[in-house]
PDB file of N, CA and C in Angstrom:
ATOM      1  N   UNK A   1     -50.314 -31.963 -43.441  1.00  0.00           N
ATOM      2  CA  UNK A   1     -50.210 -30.577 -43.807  1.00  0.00           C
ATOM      3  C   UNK A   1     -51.271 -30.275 -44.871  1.00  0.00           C
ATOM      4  N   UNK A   2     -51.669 -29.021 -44.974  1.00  0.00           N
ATOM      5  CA  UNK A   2     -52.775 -28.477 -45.648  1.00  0.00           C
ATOM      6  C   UNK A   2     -52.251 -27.406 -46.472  1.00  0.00           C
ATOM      7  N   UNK A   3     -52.452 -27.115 -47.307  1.00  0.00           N
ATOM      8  CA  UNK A   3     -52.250 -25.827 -48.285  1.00  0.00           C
ATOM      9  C   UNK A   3     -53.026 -25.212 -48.516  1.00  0.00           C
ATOM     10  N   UNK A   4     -53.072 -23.659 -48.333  1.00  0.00           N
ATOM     11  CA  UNK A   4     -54.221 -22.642 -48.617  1.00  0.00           C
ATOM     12  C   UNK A   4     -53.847 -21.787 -49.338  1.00  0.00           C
ATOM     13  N   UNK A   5     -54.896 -21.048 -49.197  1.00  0.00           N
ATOM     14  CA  UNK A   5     -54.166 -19.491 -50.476  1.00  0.00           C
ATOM     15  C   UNK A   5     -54.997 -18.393 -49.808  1.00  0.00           C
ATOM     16  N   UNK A   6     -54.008 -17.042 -49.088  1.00  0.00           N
ATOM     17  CA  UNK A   6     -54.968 -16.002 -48.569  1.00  0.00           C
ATOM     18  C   UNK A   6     -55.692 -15.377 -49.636  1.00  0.00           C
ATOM     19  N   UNK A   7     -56.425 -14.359 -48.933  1.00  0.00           N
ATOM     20  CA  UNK A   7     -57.460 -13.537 -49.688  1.00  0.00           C
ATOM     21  C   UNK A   7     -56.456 -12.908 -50.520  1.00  0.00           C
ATOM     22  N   UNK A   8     -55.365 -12.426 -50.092  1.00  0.00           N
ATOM     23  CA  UNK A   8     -54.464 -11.554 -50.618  1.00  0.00           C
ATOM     24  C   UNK A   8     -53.346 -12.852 -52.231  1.00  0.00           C
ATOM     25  N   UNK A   9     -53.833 -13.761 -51.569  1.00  0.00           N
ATOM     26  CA  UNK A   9     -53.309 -14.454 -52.738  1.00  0.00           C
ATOM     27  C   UNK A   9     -51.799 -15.099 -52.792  1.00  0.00           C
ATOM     28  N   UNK A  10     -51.646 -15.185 -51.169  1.00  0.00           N
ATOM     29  CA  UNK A  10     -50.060 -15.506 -50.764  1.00  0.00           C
ATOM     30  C   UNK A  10     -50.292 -17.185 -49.965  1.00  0.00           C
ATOM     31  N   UNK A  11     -49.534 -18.158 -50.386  1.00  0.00           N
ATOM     32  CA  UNK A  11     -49.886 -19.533 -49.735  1.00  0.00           C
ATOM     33  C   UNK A  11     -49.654 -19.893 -48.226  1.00  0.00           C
ATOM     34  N   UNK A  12     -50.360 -20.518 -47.940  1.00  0.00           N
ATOM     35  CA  UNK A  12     -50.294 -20.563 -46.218  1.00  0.00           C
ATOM     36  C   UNK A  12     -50.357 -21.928 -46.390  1.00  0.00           C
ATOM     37  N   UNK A  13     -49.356 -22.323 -44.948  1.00  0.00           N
ATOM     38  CA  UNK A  13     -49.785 -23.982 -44.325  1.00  0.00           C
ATOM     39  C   UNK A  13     -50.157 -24.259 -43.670  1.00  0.00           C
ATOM     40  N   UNK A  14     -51.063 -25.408 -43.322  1.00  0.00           N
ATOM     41  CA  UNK A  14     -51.403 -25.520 -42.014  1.00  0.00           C
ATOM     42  C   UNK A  14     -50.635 -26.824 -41.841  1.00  0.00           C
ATOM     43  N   UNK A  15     -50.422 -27.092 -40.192  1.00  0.00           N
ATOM     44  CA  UNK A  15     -50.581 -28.304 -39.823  1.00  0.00           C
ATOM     45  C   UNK A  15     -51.844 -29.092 -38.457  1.00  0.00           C
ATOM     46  N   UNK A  16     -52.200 -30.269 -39.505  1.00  0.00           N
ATOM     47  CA  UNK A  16     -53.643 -30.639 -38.900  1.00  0.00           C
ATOM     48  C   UNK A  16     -53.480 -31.708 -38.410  1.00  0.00           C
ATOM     49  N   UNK A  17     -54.401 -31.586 -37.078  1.00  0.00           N
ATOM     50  CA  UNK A  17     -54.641 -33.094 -35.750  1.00  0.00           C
ATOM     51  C   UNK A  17     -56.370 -33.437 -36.230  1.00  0.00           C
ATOM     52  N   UNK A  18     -56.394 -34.868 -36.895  1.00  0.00           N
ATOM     53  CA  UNK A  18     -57.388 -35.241 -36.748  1.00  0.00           C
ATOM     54  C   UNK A  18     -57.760 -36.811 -35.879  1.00  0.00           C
ATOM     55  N   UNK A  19     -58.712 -37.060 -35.739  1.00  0.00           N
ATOM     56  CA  UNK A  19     -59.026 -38.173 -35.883  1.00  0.00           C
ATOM     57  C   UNK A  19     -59.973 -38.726 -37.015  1.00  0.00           C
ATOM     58  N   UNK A  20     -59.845 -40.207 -37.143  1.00  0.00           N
ATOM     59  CA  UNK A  20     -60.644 -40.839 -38.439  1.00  0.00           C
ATOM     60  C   UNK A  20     -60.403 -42.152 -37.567  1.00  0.00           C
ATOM     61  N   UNK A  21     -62.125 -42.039 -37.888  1.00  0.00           N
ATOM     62  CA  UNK A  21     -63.273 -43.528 -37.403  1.00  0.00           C
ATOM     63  C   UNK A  21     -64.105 -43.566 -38.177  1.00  0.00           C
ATOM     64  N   UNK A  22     -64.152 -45.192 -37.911  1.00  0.00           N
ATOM     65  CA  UNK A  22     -65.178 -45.725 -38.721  1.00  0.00           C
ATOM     66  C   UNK A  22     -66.661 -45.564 -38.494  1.00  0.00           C
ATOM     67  N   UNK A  23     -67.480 -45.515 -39.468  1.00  0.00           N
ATOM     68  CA  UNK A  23     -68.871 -44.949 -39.477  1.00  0.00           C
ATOM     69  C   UNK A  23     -69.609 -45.638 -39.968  1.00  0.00           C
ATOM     70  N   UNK A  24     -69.355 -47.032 -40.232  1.00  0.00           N
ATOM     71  CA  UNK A  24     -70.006 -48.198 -41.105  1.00  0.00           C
ATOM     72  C   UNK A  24     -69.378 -48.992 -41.599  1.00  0.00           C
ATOM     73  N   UNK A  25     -70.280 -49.997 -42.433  1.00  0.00           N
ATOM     74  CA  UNK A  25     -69.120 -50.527 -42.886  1.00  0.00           C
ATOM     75  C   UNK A  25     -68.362 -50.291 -43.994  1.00  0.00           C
ATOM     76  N   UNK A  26     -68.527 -48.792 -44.602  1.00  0.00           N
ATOM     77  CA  UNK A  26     -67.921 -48.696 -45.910  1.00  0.00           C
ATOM     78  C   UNK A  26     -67.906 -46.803 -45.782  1.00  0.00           C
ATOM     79  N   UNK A  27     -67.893 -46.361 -44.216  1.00  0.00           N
ATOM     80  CA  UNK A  27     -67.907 -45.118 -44.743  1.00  0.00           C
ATOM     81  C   UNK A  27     -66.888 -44.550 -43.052  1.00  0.00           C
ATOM     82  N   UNK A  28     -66.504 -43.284 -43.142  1.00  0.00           N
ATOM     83  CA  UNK A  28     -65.587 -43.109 -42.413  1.00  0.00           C
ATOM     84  C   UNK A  28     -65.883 -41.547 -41.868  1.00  0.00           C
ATOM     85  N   UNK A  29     -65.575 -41.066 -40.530  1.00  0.00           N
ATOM     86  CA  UNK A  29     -65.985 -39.732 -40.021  1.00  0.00           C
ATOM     87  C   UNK A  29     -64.765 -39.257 -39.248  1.00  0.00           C
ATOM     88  N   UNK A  30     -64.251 -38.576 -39.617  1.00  0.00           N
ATOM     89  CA  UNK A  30     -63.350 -37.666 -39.636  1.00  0.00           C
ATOM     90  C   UNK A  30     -63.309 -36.462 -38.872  1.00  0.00           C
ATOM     91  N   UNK A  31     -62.629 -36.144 -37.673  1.00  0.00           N
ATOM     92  CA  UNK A  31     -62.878 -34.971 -37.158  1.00  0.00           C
ATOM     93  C   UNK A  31     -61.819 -34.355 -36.655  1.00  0.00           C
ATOM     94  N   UNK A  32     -61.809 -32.838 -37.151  1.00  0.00           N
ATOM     95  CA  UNK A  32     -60.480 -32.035 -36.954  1.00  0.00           C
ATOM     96  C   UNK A  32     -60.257 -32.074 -35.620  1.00  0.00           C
ATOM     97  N   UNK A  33     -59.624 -32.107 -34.952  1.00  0.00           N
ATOM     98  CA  UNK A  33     -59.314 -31.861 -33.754  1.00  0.00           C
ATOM     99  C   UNK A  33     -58.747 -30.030 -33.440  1.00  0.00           C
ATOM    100  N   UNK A  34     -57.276 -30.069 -33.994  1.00  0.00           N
ATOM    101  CA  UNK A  34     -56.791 -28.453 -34.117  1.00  0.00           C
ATOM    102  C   UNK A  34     -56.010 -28.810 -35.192  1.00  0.00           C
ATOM    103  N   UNK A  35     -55.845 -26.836 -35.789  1.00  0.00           N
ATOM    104  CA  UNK A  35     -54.891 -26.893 -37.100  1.00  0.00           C
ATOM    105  C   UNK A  35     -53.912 -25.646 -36.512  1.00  0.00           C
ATOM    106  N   UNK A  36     -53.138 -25.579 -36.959  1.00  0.00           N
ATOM    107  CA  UNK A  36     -52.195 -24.972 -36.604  1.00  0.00           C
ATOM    108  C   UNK A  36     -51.310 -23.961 -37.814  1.00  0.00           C
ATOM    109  N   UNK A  37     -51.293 -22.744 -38.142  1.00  0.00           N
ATOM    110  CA  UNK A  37     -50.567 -22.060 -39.476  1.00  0.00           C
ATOM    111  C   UNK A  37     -49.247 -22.644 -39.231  1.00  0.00           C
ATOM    112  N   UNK A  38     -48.359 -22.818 -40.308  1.00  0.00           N
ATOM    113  CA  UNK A  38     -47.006 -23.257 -40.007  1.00  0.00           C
ATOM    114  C   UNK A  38     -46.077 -22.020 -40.282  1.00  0.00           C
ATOM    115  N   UNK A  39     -45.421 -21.075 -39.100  1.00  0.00           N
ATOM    116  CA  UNK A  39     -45.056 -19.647 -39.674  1.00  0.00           C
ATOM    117  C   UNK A  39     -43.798 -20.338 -39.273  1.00  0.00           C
ATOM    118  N   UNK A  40     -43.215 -19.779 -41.143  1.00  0.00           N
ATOM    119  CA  UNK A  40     -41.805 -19.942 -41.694  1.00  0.00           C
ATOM    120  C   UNK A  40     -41.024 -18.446 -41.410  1.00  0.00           C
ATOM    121  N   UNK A  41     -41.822 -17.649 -40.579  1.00  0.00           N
ATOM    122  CA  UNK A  41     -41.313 -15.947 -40.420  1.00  0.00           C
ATOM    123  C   UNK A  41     -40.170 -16.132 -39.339  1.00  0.00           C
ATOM    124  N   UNK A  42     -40.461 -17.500 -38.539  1.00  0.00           N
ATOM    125  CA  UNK A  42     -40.091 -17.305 -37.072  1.00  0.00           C
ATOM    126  C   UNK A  42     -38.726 -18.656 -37.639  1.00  0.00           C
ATOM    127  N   UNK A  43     -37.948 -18.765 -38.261  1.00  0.00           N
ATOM    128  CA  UNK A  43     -36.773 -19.632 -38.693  1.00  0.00           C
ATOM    129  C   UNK A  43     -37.018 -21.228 -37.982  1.00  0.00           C
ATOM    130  N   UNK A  44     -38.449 -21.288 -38.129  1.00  0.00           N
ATOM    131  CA  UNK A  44     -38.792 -22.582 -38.014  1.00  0.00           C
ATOM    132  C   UNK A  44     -39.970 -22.951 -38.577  1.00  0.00           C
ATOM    133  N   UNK A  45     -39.998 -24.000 -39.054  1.00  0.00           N
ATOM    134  CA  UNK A  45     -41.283 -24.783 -39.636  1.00  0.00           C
ATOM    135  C   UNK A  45     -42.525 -25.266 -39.102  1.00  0.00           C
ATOM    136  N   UNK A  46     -43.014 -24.466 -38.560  1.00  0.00           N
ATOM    137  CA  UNK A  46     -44.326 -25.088 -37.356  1.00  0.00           C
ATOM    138  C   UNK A  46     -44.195 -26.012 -36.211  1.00  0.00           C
ATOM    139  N   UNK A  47     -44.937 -27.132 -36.046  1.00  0.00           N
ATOM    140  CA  UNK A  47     -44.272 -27.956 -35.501  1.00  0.00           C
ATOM    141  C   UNK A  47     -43.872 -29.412 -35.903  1.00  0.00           C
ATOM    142  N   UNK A  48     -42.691 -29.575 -35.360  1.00  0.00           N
ATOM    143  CA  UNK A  48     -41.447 -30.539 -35.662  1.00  0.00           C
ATOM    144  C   UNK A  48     -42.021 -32.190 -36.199  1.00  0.00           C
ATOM    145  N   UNK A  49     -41.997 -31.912 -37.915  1.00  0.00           N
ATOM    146  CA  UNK A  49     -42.263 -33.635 -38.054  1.00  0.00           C
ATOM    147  C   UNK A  49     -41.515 -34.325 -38.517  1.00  0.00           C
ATOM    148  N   UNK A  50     -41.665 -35.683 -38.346  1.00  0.00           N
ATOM    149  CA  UNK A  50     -40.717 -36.349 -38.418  1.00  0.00           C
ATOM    150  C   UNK A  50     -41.160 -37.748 -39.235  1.00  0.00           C
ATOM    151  N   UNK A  51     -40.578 -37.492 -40.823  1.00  0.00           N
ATOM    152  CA  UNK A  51     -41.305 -37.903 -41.873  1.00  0.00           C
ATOM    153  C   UNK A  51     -41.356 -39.476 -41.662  1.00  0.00           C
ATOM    154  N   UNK A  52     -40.473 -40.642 -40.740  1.00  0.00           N
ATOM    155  CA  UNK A  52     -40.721 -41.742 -40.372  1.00  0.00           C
ATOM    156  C   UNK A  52     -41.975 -41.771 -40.043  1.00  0.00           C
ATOM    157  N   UNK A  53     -42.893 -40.613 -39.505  1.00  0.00           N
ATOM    158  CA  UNK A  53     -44.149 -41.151 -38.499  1.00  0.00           C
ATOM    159  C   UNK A  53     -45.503 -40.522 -39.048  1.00  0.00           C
ATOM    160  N   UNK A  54     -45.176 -40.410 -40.588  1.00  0.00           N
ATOM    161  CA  UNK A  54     -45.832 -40.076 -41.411  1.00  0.00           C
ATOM    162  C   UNK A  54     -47.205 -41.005 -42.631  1.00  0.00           C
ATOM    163  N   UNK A  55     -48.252 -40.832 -42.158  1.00  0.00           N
ATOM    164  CA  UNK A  55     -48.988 -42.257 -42.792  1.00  0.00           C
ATOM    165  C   UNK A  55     -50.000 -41.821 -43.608  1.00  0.00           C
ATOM    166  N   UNK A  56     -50.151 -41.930 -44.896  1.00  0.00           N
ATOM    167  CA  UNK A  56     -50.805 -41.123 -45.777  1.00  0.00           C
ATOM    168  C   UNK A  56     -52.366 -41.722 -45.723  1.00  0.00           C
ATOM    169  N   UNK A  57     -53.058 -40.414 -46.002  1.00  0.00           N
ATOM    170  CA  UNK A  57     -54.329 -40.769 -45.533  1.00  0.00           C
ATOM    171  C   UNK A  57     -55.133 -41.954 -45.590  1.00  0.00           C
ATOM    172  N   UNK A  58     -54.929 -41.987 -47.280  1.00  0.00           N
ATOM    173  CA  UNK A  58     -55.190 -43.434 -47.972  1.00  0.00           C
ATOM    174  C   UNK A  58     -55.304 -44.973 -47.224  1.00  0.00           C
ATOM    175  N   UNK A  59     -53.951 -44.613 -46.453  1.00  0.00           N
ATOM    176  CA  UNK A  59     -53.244 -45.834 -45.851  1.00  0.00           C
ATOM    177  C   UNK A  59     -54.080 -46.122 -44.917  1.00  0.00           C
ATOM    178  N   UNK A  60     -54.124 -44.822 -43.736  1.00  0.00           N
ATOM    179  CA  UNK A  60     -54.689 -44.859 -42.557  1.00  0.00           C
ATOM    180  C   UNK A  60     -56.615 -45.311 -42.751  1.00  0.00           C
ATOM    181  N   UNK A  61     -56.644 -44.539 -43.823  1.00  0.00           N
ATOM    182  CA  UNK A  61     -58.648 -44.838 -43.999  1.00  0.00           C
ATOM    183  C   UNK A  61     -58.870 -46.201 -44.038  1.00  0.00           C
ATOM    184  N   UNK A  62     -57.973 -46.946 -45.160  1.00  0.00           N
ATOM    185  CA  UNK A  62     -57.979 -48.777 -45.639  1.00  0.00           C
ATOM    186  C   UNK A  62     -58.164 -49.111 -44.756  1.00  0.00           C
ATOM    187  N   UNK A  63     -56.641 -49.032 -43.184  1.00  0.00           N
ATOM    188  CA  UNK A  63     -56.487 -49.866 -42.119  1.00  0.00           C
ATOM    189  C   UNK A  63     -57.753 -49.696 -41.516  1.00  0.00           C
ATOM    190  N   UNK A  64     -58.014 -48.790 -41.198  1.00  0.00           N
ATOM    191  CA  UNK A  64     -59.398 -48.282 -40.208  1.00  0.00           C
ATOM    192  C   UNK A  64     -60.871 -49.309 -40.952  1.00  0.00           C
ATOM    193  N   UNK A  65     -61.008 -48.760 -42.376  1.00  0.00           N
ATOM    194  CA  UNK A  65     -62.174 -49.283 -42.591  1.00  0.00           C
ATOM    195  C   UNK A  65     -62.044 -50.912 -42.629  1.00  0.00           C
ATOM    196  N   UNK A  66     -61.050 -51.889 -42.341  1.00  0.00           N
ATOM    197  CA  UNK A  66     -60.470 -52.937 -42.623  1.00  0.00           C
ATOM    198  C   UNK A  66     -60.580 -53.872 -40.800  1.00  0.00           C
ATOM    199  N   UNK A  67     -60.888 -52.618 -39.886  1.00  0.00           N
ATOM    200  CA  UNK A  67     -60.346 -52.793 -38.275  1.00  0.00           C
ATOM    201  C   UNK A  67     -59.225 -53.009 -38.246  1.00  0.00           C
ATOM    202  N   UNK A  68     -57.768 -52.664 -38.988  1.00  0.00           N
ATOM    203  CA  UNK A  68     -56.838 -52.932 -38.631  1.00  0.00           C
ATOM    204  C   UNK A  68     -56.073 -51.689 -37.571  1.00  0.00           C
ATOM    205  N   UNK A  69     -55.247 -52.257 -36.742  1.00  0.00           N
ATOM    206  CA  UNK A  69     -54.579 -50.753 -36.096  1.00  0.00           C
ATOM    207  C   UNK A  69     -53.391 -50.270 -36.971  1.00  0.00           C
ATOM    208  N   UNK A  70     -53.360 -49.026 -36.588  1.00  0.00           N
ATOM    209  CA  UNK A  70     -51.975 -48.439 -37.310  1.00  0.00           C
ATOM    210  C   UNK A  70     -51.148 -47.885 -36.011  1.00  0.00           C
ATOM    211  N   UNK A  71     -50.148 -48.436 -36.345  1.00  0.00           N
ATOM    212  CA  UNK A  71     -49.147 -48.670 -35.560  1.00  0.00           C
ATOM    213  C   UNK A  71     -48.092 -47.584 -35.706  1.00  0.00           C
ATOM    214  N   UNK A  72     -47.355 -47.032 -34.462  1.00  0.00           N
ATOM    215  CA  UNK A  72     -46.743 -46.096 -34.230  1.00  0.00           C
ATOM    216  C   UNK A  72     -45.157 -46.258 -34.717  1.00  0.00           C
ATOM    217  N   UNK A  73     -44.525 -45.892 -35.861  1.00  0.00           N
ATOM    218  CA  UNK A  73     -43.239 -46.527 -36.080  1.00  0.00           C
ATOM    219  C   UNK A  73     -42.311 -45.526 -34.908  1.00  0.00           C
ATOM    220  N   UNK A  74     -42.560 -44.829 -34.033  1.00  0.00           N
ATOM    221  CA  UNK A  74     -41.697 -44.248 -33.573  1.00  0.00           C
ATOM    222  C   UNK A  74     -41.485 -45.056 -32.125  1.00  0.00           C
ATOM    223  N   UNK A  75     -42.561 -46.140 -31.486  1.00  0.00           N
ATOM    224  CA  UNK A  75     -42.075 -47.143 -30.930  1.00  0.00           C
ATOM    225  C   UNK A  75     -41.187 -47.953 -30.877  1.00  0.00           C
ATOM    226  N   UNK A  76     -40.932 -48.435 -32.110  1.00  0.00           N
ATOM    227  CA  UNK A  76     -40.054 -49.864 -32.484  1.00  0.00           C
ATOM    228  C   UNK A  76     -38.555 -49.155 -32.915  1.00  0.00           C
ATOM    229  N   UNK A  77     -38.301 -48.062 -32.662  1.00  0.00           N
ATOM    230  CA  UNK A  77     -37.139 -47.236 -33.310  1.00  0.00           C
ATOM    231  C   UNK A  77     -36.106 -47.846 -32.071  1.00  0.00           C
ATOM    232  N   UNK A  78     -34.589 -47.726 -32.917  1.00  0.00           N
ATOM    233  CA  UNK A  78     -33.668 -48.993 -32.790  1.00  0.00           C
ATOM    234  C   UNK A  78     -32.847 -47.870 -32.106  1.00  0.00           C
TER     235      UNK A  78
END
């Protein structure tokens, strides 16, 4: 999720599809795929996440720049 602020000065969310690959050995390229506003008008929250399958950027850049995979926890669910 992304946080903005309109012209008018009221906060907006987005929610964003990227991908992130590696670009060397110490640098990383990143590309939006789609973003999406998250409208709280319509008695729902954009679309549906589900904070188990949640991997903070940090995490995901290390594994990547490291060749490790990151793994889907919504596979192994019991």
């Amino acid at each position: 999720m992304i946080e903005d602020v309109t012209h008018r000065g009221e906060p907006v969310e987005y929610e964003v599809f990227f991908r992130l690959r590696r670009a060397g050995a110490s640098a990383l390229r990143l590309v939006i795929e789609s973003a999406y506003v998250r409208d709280v008008s319509k008695g729902r929250v954009g679309i549906p996440r589900n904070r188990r399958s949640i991997v903070r950027l940090r995490v995901m850049a290390a594994k990547i720049l490291r060749g490790e995979s990151i793994r889907d926890p919504n596979l192994n669910r019991s």
